[in-house]
N, C-alpha and C. Protein backbone atom coordinates (compact mmCIF):
# COMPACT_ATOMS: atom_id res chain seq x y z
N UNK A 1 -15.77 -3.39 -11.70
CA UNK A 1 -14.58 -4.18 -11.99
C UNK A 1 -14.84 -5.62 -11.54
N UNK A 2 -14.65 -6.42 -12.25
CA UNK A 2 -14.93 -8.25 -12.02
C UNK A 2 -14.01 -8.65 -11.08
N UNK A 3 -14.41 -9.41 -10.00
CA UNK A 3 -13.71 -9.90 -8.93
C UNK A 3 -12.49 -10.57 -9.73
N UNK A 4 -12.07 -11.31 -10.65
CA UNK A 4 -10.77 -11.57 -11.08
C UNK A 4 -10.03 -10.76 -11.62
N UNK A 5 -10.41 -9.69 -11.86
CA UNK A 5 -9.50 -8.34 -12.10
C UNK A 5 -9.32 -8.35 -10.53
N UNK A 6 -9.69 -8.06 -9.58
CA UNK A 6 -9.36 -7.67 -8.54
C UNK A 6 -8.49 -8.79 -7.84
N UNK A 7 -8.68 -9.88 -7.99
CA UNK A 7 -7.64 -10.38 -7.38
C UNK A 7 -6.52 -10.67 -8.50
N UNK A 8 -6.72 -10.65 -9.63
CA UNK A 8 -5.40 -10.23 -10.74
C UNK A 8 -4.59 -9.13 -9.62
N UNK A 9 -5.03 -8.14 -9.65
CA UNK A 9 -3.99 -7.00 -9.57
C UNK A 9 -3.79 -7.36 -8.06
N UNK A 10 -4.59 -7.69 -7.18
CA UNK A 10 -3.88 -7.87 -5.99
C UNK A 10 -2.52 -9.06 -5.91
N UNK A 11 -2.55 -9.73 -6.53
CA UNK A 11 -1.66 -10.88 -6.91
C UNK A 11 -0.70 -10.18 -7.20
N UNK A 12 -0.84 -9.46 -8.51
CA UNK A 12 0.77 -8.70 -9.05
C UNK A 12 0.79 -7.99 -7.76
N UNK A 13 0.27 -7.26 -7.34
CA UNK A 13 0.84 -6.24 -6.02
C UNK A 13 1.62 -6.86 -5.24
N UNK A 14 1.05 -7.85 -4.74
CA UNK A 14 2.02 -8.73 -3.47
C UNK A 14 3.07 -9.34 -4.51
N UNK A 15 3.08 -9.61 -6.01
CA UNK A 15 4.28 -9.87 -6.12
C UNK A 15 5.62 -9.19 -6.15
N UNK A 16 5.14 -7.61 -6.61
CA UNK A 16 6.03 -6.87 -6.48
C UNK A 16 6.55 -5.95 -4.80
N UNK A 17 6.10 -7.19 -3.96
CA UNK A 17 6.35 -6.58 -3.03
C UNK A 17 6.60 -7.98 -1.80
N UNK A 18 7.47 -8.49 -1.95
CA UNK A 18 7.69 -9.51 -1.90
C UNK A 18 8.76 -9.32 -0.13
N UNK A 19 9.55 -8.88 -0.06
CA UNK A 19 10.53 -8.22 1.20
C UNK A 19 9.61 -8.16 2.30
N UNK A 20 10.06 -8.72 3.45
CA UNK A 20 9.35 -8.38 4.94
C UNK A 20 9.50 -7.00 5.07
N UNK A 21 10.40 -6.33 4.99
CA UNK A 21 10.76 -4.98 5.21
C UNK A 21 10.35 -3.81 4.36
N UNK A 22 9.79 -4.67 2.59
CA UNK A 22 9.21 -3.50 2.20
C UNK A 22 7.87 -3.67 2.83
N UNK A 23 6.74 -4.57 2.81
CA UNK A 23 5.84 -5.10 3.23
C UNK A 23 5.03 -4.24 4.57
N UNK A 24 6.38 -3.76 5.05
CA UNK A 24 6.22 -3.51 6.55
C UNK A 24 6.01 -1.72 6.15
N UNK A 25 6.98 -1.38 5.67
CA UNK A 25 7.13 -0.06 5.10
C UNK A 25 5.82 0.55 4.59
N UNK A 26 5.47 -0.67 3.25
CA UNK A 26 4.06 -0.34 2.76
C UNK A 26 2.78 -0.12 3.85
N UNK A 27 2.70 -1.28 4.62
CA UNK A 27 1.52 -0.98 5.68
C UNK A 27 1.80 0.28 6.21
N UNK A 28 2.91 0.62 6.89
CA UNK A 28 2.46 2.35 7.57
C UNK A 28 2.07 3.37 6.34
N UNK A 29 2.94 3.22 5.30
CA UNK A 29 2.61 4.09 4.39
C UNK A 29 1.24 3.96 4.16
N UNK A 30 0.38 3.19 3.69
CA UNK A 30 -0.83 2.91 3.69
C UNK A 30 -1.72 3.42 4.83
N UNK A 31 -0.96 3.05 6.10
CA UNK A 31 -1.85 3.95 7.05
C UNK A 31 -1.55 5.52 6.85
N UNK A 32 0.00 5.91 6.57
CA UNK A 32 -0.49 7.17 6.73
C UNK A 32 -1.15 8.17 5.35
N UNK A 33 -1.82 7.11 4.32
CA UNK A 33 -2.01 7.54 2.88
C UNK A 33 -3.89 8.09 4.05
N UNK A 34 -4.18 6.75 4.99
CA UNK A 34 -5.18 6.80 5.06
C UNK A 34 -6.14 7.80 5.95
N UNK A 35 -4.73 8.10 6.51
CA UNK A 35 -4.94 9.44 7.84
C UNK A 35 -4.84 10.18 7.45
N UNK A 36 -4.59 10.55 6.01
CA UNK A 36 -4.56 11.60 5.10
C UNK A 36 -5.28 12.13 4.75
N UNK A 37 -6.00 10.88 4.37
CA UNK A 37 -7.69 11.09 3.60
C UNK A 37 -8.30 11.68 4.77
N UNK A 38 -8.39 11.48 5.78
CA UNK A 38 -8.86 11.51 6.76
C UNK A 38 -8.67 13.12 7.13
N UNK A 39 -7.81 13.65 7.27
CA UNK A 39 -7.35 14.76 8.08
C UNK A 39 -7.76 15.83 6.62
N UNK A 40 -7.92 15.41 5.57
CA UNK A 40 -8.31 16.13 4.32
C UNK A 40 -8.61 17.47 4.81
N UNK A 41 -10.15 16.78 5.45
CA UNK A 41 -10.99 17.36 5.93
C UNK A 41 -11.16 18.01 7.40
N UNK A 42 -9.80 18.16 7.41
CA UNK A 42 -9.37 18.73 9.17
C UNK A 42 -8.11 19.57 8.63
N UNK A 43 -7.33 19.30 8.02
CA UNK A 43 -5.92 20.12 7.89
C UNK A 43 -5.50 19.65 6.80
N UNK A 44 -5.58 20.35 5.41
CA UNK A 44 -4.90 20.34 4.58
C UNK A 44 -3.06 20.15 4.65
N UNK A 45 -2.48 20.88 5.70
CA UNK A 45 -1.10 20.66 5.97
C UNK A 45 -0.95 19.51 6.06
N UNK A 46 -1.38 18.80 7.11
CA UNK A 46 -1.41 17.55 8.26
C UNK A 46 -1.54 16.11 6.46
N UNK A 47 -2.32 16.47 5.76
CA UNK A 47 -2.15 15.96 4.51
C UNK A 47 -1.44 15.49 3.69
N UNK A 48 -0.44 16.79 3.54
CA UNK A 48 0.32 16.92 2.99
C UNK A 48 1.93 16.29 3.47
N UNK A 49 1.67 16.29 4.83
CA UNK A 49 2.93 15.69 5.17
C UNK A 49 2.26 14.08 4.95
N UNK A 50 1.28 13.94 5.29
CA UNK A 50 1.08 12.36 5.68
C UNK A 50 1.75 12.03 4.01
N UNK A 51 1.15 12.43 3.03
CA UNK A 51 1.24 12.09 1.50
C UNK A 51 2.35 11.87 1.21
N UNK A 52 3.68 13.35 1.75
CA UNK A 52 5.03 12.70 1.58
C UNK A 52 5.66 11.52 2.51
N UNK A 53 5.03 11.31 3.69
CA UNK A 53 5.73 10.19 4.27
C UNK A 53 5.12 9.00 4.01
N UNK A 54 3.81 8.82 3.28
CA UNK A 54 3.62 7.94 2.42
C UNK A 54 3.97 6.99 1.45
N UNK A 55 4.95 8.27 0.52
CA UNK A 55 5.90 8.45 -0.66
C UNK A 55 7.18 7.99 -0.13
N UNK A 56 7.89 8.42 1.13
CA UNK A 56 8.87 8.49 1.23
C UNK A 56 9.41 6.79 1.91
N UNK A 57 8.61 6.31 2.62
CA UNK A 57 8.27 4.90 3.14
C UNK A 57 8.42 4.45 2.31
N UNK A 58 6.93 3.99 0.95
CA UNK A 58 6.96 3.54 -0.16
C UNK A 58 8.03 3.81 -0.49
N UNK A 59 8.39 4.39 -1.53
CA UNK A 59 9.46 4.28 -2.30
C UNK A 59 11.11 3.93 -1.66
N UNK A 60 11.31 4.36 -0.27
CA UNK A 60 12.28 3.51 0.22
C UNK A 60 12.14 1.68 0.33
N UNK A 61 10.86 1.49 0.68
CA UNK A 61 10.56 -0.12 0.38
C UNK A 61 11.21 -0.25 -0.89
N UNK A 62 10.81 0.36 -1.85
CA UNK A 62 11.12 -0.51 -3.26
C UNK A 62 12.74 -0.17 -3.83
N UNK A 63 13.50 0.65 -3.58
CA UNK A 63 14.62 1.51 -3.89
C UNK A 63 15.61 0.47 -3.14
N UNK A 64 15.07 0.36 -1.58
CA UNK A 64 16.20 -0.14 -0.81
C UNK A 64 16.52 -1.69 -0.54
N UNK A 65 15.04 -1.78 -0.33
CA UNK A 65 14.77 -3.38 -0.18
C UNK A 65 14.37 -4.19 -1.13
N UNK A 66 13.45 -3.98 -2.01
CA UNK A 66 12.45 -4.43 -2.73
C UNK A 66 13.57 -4.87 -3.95
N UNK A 67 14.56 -3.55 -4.68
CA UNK A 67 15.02 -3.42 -5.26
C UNK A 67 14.26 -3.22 -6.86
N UNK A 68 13.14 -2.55 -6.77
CA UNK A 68 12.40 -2.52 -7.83
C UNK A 68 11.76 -1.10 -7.90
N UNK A 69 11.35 -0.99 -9.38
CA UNK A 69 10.59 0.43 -8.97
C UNK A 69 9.03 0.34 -8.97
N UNK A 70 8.91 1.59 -7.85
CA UNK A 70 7.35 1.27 -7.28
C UNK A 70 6.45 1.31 -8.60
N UNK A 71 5.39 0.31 -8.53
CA UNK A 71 3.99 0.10 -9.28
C UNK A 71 3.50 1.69 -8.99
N UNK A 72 3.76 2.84 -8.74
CA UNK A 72 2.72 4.15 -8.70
C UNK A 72 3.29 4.73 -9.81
N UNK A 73 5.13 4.19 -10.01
CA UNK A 73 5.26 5.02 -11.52
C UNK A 73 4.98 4.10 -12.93
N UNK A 74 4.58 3.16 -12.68
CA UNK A 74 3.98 2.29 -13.95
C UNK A 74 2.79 2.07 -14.13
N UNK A 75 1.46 1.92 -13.01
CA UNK A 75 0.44 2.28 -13.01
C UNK A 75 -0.17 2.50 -11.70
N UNK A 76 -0.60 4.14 -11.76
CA UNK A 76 -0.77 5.03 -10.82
C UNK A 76 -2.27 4.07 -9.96
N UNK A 77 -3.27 3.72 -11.07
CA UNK A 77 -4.82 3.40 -10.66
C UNK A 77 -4.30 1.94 -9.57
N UNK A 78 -3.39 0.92 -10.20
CA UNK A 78 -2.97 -0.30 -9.56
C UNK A 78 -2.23 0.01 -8.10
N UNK A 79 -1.35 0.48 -8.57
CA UNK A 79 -0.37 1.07 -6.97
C UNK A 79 -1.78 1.28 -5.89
N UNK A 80 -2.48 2.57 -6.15
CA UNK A 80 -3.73 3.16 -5.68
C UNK A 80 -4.71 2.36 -4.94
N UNK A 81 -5.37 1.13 -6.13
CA UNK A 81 -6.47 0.43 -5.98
C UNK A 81 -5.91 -1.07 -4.79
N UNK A 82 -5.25 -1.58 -5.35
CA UNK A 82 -4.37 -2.77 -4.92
C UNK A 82 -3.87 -2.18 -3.33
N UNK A 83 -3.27 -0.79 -3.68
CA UNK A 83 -2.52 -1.01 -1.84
C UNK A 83 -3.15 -1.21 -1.08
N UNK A 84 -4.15 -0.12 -1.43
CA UNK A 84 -5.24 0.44 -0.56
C UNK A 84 -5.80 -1.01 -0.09
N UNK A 85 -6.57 -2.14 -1.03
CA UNK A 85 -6.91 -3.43 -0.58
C UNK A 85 -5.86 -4.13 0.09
N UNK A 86 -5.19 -4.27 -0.44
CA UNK A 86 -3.48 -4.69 0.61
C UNK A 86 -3.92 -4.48 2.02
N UNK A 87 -3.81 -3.22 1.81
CA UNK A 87 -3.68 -2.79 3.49
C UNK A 87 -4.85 -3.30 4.12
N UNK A 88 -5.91 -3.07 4.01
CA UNK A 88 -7.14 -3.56 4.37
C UNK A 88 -7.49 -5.02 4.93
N UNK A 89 -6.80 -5.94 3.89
CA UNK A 89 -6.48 -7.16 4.13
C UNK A 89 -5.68 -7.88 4.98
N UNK A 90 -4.99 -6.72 5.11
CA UNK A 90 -3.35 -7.32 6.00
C UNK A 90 -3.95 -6.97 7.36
N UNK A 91 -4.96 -5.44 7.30
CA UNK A 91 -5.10 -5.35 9.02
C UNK A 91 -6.08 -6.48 9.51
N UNK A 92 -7.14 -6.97 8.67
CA UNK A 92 -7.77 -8.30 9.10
C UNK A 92 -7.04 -9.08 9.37
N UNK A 93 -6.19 -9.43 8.58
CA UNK A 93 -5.18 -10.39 8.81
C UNK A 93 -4.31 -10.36 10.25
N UNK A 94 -4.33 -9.48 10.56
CA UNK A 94 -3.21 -8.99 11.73
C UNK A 94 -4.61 -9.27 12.77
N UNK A 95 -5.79 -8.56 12.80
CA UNK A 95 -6.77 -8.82 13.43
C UNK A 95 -7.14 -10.35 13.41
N UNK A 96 -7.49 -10.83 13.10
CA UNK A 96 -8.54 -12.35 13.04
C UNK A 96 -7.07 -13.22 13.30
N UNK A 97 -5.85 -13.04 13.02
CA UNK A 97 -4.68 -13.78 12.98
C UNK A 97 -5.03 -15.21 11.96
N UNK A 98 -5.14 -14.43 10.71
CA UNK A 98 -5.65 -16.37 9.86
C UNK A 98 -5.20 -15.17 8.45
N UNK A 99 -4.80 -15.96 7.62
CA UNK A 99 -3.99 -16.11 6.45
C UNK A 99 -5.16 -15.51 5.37
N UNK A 100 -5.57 -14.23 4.82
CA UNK A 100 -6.51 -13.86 3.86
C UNK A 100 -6.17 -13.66 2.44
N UNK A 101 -4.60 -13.33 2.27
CA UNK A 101 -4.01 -12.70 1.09
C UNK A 101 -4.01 -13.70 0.42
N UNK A 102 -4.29 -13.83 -0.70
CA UNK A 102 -3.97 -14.54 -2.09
C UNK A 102 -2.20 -15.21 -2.07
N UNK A 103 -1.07 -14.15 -2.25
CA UNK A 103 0.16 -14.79 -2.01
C UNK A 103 0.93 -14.59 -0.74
């Protein structure tokens, strides 16, 4: 995928996610999408909850705050590809304390 596809879709991501409060929502969800992956391979259960409180975070961001509906029911690969970098970005960001995101 060409680095301007990738920051294309990271762009729309942060636009549709615009709220401190969904923003905030998304990062745990993101962590717990990622402790998911993680525990895969330790506890299928432990998975399964992380996945719905994933879901349940997310989609309260966008339902309550955001006021929009989440990018996973319009495109599953973007929601997916984009958060996942989101998150990644934001914990540098939180780490190094200096401004990395595009918007």
């Amino acid at each position: 995928m060409p680095l301007h596809r990738i920051q294309q879709d990271l762009i729309r991501y942060q636009q549709a996610h615009q709220h401190p409060i969904n923003q905030l929502l998304h990062y745990f969800a993101f962590l717990a999408a990622l402790l998911g992956w993680i525990w895969l391979f330790l506890d299928w259960r432990v998975t399964l909850i992380l996945a719905v409180l994933h879901y349940a975070l997310s989609w309260t961001g966008h339902f309550c705050f955001e006021k929009n509906q989440p990018g996973s029911l319009k495109s599953p690969w973007l929601g997916f590809s984009a958060g996942f970098l989101w998150f990644f970005i934001r914990t540098l960001e939180l780490l190094l304390r200096r401004k990395l995101l595009p918007v």
